[in-house]
N, C-alpha and C. Protein backbone atom coordinates (compact mmCIF):
# COMPACT_ATOMS: atom_id res chain seq x y z
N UNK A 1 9.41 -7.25 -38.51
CA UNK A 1 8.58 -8.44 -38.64
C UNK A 1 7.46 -8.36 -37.62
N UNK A 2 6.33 -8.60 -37.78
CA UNK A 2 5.28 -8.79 -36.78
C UNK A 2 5.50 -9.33 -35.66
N UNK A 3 6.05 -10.49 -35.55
CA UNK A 3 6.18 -10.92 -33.99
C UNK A 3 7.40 -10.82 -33.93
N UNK A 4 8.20 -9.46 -34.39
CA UNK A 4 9.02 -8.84 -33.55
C UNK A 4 8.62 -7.20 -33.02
N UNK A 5 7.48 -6.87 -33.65
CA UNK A 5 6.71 -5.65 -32.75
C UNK A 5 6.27 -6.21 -31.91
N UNK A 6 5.68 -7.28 -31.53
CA UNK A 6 4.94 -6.85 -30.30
C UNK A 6 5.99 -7.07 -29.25
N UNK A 7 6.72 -7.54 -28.93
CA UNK A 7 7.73 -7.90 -27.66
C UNK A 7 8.40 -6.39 -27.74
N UNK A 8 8.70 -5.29 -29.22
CA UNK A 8 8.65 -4.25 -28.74
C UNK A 8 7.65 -3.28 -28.18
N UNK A 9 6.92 -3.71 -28.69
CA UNK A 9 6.14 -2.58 -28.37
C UNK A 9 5.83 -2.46 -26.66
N UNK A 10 5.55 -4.29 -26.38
CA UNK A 10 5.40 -4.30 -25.20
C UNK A 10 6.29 -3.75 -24.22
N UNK A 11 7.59 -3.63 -24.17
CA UNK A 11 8.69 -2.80 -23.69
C UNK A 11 8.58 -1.74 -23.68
N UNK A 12 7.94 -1.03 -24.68
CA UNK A 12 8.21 0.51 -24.67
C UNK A 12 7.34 0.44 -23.89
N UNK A 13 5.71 0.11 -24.27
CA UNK A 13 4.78 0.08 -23.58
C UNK A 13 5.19 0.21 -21.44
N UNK A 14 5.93 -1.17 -21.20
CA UNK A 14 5.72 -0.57 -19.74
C UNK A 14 7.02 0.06 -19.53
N UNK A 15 8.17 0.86 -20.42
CA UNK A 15 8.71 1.54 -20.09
C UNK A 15 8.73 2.79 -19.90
N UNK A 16 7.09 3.40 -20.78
CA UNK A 16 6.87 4.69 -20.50
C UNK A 16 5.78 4.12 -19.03
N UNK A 17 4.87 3.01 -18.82
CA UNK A 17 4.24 3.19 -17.73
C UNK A 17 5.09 3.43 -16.30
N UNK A 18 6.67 2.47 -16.44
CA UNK A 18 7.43 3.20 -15.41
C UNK A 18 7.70 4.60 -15.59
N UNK A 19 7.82 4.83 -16.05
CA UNK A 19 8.13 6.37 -16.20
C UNK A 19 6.93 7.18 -15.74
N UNK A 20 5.78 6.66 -16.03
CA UNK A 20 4.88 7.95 -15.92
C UNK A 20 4.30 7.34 -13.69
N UNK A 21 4.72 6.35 -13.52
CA UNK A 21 4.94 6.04 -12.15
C UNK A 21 5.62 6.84 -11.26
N UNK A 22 7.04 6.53 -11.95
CA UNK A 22 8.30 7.85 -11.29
C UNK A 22 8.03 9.03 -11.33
N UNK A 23 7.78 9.67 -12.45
CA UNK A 23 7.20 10.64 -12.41
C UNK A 23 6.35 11.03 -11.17
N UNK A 24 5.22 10.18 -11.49
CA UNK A 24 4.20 10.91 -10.20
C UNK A 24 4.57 10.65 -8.60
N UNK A 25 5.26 9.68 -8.36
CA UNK A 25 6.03 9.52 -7.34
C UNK A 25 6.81 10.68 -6.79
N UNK A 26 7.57 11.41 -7.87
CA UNK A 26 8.62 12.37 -7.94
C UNK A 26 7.83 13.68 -7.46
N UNK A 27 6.98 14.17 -8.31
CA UNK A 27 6.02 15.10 -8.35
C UNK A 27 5.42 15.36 -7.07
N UNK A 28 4.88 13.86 -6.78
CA UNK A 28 4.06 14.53 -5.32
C UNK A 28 5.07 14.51 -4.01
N UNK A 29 5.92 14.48 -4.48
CA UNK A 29 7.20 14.04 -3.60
C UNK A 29 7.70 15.78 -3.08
N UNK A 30 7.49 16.41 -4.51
CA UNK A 30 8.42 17.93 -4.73
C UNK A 30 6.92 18.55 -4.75
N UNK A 31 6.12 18.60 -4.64
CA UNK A 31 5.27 19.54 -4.53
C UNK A 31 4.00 19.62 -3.75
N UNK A 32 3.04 20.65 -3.46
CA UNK A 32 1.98 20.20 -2.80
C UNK A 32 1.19 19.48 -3.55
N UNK A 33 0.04 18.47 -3.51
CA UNK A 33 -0.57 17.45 -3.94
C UNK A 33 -1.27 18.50 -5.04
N UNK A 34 -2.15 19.30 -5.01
CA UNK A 34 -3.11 19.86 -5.32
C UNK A 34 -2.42 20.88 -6.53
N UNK A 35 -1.11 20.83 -6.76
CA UNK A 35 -0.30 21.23 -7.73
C UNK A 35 0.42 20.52 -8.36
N UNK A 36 -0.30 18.94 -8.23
CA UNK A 36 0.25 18.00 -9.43
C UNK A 36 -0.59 18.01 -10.42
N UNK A 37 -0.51 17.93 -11.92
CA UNK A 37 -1.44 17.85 -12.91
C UNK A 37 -0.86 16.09 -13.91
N UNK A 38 -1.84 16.21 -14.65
CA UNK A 38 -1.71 14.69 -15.36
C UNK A 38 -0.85 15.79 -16.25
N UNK A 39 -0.99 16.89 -16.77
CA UNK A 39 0.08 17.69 -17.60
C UNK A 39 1.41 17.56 -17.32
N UNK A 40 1.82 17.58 -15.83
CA UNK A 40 3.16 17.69 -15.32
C UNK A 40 3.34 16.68 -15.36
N UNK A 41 2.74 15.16 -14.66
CA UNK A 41 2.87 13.75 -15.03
C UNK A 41 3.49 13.91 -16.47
N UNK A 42 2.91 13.99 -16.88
CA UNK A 42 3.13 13.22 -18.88
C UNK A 42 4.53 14.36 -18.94
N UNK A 43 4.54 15.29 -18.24
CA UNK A 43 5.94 16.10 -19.49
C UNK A 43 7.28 15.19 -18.61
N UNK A 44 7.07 15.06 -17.07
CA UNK A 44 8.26 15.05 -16.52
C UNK A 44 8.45 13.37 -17.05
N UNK A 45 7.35 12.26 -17.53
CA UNK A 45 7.62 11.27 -17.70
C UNK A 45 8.13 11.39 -19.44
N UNK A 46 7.90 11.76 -19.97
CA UNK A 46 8.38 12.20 -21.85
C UNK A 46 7.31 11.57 -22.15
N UNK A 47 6.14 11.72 -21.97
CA UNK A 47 4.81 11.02 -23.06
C UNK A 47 3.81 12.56 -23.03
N UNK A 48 2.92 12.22 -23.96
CA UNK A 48 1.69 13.04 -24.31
C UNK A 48 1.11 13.03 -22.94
N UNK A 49 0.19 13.49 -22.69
CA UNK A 49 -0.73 13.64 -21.01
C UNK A 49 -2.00 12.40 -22.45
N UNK A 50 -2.07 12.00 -23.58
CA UNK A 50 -3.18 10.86 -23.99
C UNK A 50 -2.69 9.86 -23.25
N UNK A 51 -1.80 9.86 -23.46
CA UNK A 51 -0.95 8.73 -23.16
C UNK A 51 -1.77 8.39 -21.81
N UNK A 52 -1.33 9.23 -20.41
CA UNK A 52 -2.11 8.99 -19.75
C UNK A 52 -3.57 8.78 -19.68
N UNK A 53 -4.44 9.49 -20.15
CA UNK A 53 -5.69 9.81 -20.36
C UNK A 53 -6.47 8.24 -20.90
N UNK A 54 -5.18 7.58 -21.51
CA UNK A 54 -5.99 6.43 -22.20
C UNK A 54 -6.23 5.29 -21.24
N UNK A 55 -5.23 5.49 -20.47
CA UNK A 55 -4.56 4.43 -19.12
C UNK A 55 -5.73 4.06 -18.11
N UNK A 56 -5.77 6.19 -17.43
CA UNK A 56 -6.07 6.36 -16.55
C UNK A 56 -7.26 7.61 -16.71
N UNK A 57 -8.72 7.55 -15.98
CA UNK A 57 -9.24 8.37 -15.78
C UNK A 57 -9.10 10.00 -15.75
N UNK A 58 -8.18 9.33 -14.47
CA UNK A 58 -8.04 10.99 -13.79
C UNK A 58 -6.38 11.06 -12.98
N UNK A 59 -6.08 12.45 -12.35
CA UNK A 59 -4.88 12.17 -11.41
C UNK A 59 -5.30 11.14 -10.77
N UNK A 60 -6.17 11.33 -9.78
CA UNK A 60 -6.24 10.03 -8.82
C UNK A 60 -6.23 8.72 -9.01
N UNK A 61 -6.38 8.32 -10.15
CA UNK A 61 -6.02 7.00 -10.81
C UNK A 61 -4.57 6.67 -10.92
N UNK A 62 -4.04 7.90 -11.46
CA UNK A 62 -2.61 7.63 -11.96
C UNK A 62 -2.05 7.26 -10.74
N UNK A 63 -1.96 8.48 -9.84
CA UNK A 63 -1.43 8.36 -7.98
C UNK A 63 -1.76 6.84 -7.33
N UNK A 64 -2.80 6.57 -7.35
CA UNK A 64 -3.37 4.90 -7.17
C UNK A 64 -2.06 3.94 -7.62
N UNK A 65 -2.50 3.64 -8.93
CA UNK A 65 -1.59 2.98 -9.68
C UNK A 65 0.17 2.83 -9.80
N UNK A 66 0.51 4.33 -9.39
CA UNK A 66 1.79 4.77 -8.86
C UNK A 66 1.78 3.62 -7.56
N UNK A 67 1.22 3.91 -6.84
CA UNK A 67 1.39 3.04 -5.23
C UNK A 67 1.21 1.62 -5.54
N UNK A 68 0.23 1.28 -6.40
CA UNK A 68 -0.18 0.03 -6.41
C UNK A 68 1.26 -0.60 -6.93
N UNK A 69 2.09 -0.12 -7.88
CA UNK A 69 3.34 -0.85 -8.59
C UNK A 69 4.14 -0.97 -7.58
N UNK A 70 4.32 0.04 -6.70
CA UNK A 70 5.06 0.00 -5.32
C UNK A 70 4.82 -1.51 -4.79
N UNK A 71 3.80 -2.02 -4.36
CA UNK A 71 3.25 -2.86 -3.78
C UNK A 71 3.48 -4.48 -4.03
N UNK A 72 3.42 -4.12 -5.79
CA UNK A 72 3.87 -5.38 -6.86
C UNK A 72 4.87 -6.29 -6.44
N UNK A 73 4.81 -7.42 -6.09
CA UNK A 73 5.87 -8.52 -6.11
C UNK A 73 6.51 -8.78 -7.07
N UNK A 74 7.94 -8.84 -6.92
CA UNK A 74 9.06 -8.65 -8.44
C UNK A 74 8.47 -9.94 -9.08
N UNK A 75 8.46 -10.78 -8.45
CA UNK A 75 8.05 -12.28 -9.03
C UNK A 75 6.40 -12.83 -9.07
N UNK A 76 5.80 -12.10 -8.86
CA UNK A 76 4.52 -12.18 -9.22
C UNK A 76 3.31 -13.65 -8.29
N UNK A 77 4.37 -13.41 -6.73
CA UNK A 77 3.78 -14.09 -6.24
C UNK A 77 2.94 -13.44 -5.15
N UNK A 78 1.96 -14.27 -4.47
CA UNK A 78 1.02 -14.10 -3.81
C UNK A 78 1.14 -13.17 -2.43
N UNK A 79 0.55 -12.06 -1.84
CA UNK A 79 1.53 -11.54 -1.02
C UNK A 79 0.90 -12.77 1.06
N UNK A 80 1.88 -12.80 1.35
CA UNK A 80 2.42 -13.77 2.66
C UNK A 80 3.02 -12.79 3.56
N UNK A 81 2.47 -13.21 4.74
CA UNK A 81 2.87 -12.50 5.49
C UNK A 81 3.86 -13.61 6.35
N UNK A 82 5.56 -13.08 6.72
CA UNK A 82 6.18 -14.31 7.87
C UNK A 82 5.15 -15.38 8.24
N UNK A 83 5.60 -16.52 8.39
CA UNK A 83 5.00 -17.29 9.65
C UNK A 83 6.11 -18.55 9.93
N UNK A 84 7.00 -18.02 11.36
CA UNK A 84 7.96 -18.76 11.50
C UNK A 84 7.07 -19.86 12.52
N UNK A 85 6.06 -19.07 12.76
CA UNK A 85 5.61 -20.07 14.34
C UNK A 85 5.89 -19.78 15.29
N UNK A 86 6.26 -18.58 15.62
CA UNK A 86 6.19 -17.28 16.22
C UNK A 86 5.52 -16.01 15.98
N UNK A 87 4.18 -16.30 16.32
CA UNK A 87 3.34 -15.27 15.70
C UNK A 87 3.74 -13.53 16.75
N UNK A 88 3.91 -13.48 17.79
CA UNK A 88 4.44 -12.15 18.20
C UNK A 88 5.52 -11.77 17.61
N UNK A 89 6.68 -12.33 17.50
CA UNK A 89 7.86 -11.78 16.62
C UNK A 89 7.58 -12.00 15.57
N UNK A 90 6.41 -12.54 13.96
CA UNK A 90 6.05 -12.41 12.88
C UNK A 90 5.07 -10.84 12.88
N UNK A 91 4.21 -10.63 13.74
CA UNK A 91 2.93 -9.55 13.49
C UNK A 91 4.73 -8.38 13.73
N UNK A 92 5.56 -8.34 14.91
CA UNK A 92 5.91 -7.12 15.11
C UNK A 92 7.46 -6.52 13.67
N UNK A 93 7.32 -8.08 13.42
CA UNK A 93 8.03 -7.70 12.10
C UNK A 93 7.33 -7.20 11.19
N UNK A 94 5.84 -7.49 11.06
CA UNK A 94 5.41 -6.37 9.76
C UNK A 94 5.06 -5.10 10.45
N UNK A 95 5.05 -4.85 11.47
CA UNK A 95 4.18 -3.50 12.23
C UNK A 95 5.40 -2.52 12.40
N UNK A 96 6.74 -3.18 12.34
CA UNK A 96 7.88 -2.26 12.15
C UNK A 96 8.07 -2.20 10.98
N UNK A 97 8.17 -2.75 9.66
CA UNK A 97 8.25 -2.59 8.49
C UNK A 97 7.15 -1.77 7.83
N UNK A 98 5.96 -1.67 8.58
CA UNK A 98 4.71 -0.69 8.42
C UNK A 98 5.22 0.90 8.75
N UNK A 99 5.93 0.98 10.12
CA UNK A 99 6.53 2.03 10.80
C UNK A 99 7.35 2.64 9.49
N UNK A 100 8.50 2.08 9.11
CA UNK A 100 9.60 2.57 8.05
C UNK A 100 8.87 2.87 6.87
N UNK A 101 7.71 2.46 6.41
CA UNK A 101 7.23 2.79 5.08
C UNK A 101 6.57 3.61 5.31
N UNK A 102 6.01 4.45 6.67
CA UNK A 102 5.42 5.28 7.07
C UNK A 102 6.42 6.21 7.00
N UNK A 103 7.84 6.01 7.55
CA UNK A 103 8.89 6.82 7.53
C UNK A 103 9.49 7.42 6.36
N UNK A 104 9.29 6.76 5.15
CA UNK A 104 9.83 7.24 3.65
C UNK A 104 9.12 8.16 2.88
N UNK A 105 9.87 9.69 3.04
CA UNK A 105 9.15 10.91 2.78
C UNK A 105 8.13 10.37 1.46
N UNK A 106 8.68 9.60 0.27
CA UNK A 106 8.08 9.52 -0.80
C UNK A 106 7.07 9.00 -0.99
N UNK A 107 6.40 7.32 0.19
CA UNK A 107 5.47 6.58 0.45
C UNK A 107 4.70 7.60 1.37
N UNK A 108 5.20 8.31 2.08
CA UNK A 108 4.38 9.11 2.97
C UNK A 108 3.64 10.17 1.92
N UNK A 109 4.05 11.02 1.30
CA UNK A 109 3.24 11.78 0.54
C UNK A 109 2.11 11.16 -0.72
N UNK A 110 2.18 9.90 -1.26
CA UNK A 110 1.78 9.62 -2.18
C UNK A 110 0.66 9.03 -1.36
N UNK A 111 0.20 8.11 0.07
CA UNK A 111 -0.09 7.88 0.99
C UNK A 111 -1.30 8.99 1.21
N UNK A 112 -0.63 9.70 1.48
CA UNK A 112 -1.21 11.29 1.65
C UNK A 112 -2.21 11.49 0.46
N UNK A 113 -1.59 11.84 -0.26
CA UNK A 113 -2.16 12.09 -1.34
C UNK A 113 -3.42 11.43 -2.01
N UNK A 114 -3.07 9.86 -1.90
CA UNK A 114 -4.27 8.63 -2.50
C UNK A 114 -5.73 9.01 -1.16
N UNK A 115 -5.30 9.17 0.25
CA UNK A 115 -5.99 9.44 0.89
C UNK A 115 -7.46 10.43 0.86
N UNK A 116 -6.46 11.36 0.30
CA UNK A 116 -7.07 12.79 0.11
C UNK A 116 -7.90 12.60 -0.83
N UNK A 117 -7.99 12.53 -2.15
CA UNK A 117 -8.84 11.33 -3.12
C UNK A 117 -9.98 10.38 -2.62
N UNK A 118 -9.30 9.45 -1.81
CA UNK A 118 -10.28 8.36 -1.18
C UNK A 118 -11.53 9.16 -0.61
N UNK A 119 -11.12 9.68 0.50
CA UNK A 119 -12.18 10.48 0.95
C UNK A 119 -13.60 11.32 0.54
N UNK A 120 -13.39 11.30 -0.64
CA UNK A 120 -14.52 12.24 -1.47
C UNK A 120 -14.50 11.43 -2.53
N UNK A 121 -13.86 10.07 -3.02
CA UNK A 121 -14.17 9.30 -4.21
C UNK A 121 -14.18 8.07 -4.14
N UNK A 122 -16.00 7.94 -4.02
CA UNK A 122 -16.27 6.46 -3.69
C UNK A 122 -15.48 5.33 -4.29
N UNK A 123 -15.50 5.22 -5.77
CA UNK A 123 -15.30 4.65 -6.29
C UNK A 123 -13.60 4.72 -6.63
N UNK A 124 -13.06 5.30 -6.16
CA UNK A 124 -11.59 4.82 -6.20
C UNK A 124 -11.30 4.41 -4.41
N UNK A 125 -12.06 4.53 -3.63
CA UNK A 125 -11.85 3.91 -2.60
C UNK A 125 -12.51 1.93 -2.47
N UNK A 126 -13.27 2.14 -3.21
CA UNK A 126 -13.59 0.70 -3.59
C UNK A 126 -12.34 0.12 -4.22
N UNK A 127 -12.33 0.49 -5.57
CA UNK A 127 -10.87 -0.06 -6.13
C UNK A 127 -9.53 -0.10 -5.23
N UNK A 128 -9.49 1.04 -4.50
CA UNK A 128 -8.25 0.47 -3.33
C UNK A 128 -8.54 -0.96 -2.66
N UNK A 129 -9.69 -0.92 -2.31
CA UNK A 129 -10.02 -2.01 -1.30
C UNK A 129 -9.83 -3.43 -2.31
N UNK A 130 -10.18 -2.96 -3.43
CA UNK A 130 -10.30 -4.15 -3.94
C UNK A 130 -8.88 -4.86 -4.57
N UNK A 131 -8.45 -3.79 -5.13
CA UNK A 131 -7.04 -4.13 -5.72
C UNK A 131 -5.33 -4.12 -4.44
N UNK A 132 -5.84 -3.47 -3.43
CA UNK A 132 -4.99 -2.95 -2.24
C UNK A 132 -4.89 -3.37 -0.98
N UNK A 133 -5.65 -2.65 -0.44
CA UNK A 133 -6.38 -2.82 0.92
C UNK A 133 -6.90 -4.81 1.00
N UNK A 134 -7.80 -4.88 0.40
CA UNK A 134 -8.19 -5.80 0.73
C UNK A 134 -7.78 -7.27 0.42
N UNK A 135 -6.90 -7.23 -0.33
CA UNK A 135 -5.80 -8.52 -0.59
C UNK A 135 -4.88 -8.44 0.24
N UNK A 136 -4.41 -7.58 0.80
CA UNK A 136 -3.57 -7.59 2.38
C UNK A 136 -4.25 -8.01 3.29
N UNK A 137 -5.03 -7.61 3.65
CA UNK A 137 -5.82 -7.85 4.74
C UNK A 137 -6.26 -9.28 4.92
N UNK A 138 -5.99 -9.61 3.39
CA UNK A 138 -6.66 -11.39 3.83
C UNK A 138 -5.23 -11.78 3.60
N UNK A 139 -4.49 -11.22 3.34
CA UNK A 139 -2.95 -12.04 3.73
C UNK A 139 -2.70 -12.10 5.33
N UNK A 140 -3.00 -10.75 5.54
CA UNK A 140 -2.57 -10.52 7.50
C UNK A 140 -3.70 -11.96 7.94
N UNK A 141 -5.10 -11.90 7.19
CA UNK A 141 -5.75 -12.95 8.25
C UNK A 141 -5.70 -14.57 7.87
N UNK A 142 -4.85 -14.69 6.81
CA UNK A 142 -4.51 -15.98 6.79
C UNK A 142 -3.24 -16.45 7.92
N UNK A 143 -2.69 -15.32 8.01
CA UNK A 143 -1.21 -15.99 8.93
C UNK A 143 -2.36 -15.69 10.00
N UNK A 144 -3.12 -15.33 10.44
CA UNK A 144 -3.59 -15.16 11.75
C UNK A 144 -4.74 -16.45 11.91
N UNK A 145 -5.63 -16.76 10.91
CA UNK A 145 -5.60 -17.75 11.05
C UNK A 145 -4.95 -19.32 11.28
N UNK A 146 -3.97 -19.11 10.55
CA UNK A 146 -2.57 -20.46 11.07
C UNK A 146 -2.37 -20.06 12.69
N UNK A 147 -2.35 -18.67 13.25
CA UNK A 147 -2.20 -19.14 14.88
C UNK A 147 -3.20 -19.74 15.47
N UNK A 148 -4.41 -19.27 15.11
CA UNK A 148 -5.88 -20.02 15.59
C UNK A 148 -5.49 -21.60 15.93
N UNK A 149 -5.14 -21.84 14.76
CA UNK A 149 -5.26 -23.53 14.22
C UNK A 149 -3.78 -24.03 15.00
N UNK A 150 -2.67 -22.89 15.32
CA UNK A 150 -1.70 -23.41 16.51
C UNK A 150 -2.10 -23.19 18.16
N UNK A 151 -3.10 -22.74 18.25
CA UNK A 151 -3.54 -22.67 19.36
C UNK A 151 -3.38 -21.08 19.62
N UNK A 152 -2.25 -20.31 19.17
CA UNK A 152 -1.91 -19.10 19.92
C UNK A 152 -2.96 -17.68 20.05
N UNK A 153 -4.20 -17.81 19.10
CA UNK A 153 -5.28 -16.98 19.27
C UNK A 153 -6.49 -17.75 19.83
N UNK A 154 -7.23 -17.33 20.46
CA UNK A 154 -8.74 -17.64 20.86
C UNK A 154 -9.33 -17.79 19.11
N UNK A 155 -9.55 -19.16 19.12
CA UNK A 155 -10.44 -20.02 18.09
C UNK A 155 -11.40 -18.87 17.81
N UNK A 156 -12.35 -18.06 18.33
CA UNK A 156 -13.31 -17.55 18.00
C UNK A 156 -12.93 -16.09 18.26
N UNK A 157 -11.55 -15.62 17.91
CA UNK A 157 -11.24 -14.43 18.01
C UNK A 157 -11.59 -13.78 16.84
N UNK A 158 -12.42 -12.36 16.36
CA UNK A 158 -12.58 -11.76 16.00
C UNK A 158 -11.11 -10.88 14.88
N UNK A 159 -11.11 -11.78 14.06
CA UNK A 159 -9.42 -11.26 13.03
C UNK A 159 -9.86 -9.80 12.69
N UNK A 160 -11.12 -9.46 12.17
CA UNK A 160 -10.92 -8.02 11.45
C UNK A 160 -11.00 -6.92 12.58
N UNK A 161 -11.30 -7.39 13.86
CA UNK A 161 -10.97 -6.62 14.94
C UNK A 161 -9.62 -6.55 15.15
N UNK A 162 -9.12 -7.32 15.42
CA UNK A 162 -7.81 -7.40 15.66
C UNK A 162 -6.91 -6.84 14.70
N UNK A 163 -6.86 -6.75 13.54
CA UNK A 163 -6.22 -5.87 12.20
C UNK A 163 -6.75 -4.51 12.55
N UNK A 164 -7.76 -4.34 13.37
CA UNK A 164 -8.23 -2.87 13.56
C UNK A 164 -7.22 -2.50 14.21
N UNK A 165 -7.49 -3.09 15.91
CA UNK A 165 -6.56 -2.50 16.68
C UNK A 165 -4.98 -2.44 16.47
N UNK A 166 -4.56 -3.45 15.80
CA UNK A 166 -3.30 -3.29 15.26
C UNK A 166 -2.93 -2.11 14.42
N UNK A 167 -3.59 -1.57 13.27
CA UNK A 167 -3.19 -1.05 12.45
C UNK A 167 -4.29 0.75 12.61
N UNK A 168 -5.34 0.33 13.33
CA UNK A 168 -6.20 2.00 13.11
C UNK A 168 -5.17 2.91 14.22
N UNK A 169 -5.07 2.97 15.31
CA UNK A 169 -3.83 3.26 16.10
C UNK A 169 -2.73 3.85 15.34
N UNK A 170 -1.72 3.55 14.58
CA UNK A 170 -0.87 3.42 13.68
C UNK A 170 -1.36 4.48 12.92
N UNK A 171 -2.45 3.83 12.09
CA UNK A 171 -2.36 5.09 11.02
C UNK A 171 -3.27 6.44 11.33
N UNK A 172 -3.99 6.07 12.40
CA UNK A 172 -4.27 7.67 13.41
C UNK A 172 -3.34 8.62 13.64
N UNK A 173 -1.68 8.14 13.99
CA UNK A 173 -1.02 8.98 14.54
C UNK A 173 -0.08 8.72 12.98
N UNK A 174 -0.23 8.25 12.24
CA UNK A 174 0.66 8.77 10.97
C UNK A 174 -0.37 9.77 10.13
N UNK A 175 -1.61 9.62 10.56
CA UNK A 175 -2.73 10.86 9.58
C UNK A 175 -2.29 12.23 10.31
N UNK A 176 -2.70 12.21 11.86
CA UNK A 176 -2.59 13.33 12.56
C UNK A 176 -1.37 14.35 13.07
N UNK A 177 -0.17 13.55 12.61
CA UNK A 177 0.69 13.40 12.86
C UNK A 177 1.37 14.09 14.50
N UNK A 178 0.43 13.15 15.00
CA UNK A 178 0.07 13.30 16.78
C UNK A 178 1.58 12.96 17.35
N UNK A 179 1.77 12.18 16.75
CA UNK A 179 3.04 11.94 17.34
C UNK A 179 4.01 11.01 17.00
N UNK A 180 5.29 10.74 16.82
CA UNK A 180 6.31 9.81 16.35
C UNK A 180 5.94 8.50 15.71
N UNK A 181 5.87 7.87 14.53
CA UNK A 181 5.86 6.49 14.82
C UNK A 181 7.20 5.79 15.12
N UNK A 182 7.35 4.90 16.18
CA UNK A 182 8.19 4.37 16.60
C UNK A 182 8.37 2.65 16.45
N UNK A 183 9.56 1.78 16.66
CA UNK A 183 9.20 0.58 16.73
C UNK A 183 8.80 0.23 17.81
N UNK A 184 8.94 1.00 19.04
CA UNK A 184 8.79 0.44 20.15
C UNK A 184 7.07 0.53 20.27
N UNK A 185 6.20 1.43 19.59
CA UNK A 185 4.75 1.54 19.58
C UNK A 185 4.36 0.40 19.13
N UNK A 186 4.98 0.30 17.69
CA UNK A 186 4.27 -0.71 16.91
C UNK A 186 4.43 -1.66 17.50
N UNK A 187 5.42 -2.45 18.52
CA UNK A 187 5.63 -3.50 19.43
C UNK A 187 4.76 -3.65 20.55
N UNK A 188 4.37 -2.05 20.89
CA UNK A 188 3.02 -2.15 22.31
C UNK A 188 1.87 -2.68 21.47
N UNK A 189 1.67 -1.97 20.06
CA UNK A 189 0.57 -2.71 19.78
C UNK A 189 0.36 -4.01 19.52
N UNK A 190 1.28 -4.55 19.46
CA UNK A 190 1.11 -6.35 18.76
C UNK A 190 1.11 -6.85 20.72
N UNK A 191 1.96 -6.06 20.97
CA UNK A 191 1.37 -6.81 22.39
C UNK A 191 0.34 -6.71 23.11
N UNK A 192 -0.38 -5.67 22.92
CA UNK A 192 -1.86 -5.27 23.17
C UNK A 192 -2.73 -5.94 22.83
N UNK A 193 -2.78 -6.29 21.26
CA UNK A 193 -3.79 -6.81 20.34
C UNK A 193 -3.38 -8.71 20.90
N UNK A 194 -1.88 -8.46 20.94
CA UNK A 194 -2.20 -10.43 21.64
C UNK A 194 -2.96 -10.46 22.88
N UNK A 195 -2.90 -9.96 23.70
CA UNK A 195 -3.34 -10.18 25.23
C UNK A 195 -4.56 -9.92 24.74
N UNK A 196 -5.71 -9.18 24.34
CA UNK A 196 -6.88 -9.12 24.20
C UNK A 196 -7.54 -10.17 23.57
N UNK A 197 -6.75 -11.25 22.67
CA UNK A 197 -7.08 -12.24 21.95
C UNK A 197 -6.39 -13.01 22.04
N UNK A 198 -5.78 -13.45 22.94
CA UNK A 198 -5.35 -14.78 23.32
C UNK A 198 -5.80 -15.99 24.26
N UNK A 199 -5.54 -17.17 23.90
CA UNK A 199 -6.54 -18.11 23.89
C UNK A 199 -6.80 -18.41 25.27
């Protein structure tokens, strides 16, 4: 019956898009980046590589989109960052939960990977920002604004500075891989970044 295809179709529909997710998750997981193909995508997920092609541009789209589902709220709400009213023990709870997702071989390579892309492709580095990057960032500066308005930051503190020093640090030594990320770092930094901006 007609309006019993589409509720299938729609199923199959995002059951091969999980699949062709896992897949590339898997892939860049087991291999070097530069020896993933949208070919290997589509066979290890069971679809055509159209399949992809219709979706997505290019690899680097697919890899994007892979991360971006990562990111997805099961319930389709707004992303929030803590705010118990304790803004030092709220920032060092996400800056250790930043640490561990840095730590998961599979987020780390795909990470890697979207990077490597970004760098030489304007326009999927826009779309990060736009679909990624930059809807976090105004989540981190809404809870940072609520400390403003509790007093605990300097009123005229500079937020996208402060997301700098919090987070460029961090992902310097997870690019270079200079050295350990630890919780106890990510804790110097939230204590760093308060004392420089506190009221």
């Amino acid at each position: 019956m007609p309006d019993e295809k589409g509720p299938d179709h729609s199923r199959r529909k995002e059951r091969s898009r999980q699949a062709i997710f896992a897949a590339t998750r898997t892939l860049v997981a087991e291999m070097p980046y530069e020896k993933v193909t949208v070919e290997a995508i589509a066979a290890r997920a069971g679809v055509g590589k159209q399949t992809l092609y219709r979706r997505w541009p290019s690899k680097s789209a697919v890899v994007f989109a892979a991360l971006l589902a990562m990111s997805e709220d099961a319930d389709g709400q707004s992303i929030t960052l803590p705010d118990t009213g304790d803004l030092r023990a709220d920032l060092k709870l996400v800056m250790r939960a930043t640490v561990e997702e840095f730590a998961d071989p599979s987020f780390d390579r795909l990470v890697r990977a979207l990077n490597t892309e970004i760098s030489h492709d304007a326009a999927l580095a826009a779309e990060y920002h736009k679909k990624l990057a930059g809807p976090l960032d105004e989540a981190k500066k809404t809870r940072l604004r609520n400390a403003q308005k509790a007093g605990q930051l300097a009123p005229d503190a500079d937020l996208d500075l402060l997301l700098e020093m919090l987070y460029a640090p961090l992902f310097q030594r997870w690019l270079h891989r200079s050295h350990p990320l630890t919780t106890a770092y990510a804790d110097a930094l939230v204590d760093a970044a308060l004392r420089a901006f506190r009221p």
